[in-house]
N, C-alpha and C. Protein backbone atom coordinates (compact mmCIF):
# COMPACT_ATOMS: atom_id res chain seq x y z
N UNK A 1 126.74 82.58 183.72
CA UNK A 1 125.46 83.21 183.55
C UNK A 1 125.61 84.34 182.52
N UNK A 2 124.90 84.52 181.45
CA UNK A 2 125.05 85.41 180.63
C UNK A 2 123.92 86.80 180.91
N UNK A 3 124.49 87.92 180.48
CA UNK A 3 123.89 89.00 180.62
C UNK A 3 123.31 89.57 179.99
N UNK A 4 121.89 90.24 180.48
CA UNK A 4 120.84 90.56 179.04
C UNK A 4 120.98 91.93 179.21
N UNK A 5 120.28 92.48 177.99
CA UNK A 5 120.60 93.86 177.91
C UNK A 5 119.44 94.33 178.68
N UNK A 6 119.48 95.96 178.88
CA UNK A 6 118.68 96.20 179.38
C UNK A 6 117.86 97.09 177.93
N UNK A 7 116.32 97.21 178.43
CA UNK A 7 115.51 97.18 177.07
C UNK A 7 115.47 98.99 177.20
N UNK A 8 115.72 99.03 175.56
CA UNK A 8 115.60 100.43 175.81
C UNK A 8 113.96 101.05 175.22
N UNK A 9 114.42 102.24 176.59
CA UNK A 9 112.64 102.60 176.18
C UNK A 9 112.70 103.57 175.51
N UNK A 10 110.91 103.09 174.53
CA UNK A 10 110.59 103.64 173.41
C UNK A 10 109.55 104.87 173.84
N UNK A 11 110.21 106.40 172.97
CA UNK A 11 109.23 107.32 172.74
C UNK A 11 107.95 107.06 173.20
N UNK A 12 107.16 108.16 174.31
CA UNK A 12 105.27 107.45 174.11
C UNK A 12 105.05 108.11 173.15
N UNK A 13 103.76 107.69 173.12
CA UNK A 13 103.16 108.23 171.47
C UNK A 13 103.04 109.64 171.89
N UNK A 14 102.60 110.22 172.75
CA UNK A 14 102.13 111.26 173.22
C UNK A 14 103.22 112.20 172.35
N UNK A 15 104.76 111.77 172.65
CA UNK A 15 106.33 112.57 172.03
C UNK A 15 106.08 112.64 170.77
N UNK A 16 105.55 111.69 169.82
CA UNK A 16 104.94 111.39 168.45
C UNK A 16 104.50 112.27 168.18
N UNK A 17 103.33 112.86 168.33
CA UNK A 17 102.36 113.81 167.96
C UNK A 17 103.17 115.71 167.65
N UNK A 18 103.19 115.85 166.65
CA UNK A 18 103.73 117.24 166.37
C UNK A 18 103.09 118.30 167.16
N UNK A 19 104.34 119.07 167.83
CA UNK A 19 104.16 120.14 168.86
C UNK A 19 102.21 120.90 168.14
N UNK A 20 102.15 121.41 166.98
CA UNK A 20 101.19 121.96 166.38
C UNK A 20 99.50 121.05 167.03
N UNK A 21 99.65 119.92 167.40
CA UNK A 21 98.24 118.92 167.74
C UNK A 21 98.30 118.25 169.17
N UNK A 22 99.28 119.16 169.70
CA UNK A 22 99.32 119.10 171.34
C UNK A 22 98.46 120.58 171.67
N UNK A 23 97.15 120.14 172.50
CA UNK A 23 96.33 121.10 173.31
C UNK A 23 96.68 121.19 174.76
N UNK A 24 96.29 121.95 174.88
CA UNK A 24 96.79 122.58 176.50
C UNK A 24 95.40 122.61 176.98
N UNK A 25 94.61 121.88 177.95
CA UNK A 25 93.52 121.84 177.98
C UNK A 25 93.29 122.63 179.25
N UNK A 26 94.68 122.89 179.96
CA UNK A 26 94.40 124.38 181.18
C UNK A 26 93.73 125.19 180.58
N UNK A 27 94.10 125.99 179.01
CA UNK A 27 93.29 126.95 178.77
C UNK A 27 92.62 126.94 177.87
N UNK A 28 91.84 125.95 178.02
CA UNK A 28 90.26 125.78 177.76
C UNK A 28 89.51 127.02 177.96
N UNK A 29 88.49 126.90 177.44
CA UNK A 29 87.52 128.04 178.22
C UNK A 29 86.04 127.53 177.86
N UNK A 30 84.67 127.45 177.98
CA UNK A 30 83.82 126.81 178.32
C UNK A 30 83.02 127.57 176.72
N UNK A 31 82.15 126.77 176.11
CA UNK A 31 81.75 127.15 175.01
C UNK A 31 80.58 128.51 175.68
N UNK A 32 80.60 129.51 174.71
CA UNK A 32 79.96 130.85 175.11
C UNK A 32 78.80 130.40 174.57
N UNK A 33 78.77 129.46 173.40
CA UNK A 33 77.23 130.01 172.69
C UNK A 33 75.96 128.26 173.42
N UNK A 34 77.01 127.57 174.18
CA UNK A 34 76.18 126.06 174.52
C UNK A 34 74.49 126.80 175.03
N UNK A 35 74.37 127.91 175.86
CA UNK A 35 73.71 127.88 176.93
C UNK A 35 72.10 128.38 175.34
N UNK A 36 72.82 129.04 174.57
CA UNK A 36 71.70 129.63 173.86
C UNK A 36 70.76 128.60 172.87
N UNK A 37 71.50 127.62 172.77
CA UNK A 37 70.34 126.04 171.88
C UNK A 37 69.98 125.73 172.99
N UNK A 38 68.34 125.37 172.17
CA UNK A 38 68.17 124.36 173.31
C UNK A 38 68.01 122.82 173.55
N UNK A 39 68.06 122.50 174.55
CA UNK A 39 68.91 121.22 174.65
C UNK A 39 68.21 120.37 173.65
N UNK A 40 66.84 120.22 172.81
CA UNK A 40 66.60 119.08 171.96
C UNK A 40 66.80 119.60 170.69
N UNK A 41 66.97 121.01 170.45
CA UNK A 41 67.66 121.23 168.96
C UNK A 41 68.87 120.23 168.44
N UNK A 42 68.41 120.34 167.11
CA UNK A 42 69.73 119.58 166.16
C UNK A 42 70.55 120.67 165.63
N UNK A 43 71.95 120.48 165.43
CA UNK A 43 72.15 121.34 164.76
C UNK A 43 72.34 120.66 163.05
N UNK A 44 72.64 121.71 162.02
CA UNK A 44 72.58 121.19 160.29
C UNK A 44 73.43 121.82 159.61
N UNK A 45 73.92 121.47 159.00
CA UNK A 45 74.74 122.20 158.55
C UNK A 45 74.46 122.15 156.97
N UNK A 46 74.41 123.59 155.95
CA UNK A 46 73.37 124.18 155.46
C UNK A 46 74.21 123.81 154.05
N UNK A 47 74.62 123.66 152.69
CA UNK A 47 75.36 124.02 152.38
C UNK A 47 75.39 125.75 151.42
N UNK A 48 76.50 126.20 151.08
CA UNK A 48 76.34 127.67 150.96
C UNK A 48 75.49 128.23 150.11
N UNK A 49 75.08 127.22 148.95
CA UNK A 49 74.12 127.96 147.97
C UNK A 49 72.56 127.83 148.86
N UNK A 50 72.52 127.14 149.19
CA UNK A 50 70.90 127.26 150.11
C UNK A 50 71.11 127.97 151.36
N UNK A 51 72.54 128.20 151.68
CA UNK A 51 72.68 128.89 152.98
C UNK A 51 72.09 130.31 152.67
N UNK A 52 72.49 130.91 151.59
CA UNK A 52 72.36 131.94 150.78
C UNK A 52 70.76 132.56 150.79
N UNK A 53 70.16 131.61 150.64
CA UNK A 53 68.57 131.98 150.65
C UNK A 53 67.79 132.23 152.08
N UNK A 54 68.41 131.78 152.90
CA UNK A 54 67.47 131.96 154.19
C UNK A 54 67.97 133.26 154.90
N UNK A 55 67.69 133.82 155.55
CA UNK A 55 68.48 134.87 156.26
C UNK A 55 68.41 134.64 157.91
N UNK A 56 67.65 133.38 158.58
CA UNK A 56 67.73 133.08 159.82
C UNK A 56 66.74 131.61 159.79
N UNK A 57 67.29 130.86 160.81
CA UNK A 57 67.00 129.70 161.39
C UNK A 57 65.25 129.71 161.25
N UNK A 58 64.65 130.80 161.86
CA UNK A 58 63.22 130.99 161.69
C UNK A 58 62.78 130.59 160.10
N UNK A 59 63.23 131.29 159.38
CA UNK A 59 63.26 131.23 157.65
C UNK A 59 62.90 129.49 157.33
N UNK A 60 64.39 128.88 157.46
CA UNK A 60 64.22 127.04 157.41
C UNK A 60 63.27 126.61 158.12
N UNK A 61 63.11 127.18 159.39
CA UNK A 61 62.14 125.74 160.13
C UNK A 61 60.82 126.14 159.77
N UNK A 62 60.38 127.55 159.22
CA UNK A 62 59.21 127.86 158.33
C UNK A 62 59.01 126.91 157.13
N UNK A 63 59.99 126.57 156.56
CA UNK A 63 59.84 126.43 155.00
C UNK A 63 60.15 124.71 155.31
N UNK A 64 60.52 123.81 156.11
CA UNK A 64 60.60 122.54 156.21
C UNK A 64 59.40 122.13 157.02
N UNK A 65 58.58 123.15 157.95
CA UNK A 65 57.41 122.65 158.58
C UNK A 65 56.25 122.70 157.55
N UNK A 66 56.31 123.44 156.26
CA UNK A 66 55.83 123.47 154.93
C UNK A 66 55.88 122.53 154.34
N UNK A 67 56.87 121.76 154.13
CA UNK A 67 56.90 120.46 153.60
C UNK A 67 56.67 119.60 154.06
N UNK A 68 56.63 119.40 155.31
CA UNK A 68 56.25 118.59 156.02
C UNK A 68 54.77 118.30 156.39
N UNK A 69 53.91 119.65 156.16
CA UNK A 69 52.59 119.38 155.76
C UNK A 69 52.04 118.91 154.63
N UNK A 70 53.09 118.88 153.64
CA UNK A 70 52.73 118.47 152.39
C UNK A 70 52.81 117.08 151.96
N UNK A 71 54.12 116.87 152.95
CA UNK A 71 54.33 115.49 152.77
C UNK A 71 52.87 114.57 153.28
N UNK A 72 52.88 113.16 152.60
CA UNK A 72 51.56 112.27 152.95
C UNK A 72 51.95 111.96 154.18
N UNK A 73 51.21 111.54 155.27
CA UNK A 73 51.41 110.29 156.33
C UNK A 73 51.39 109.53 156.18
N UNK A 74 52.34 108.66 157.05
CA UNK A 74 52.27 107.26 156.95
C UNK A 74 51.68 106.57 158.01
């Protein structure tokens, strides 16, 4: 009867992953700002030269509910 080897085990991937992109999800902590959107807001992300012109969220949804009157219906 011949003898098989025994299989050697391989690294999990988990060992793979560089110490730097291992989270510790004990210390988590719960997002501070979730509670202040509200739940059917989108969020957008602005880019910086137009970010530049508005000075608050009020500002955009002024100036896109503007266009949006302008725009035709369909």
């Amino acid at each position: 009867m011949k003898k098989t080897s025994a299989s050697k085990k391989r690294p999990s991937s988990q060992n793979k992953m560089r110490k730097e992109y291992r989270f510790d999800y004990s210390r988590a902590k719960p997002n501070r700002f979730a509670g202040k959107i509200a739940k059917d807001a989108v969020a957008v992300v602005l880019e910086p030269d137009v970010a530049a012109r508005f000075n608050s969220s009020k500002a955009v949804n002024t100036l896109l509910r503007s266009v949006l009157a302008a725009m035709p219906r369909t």
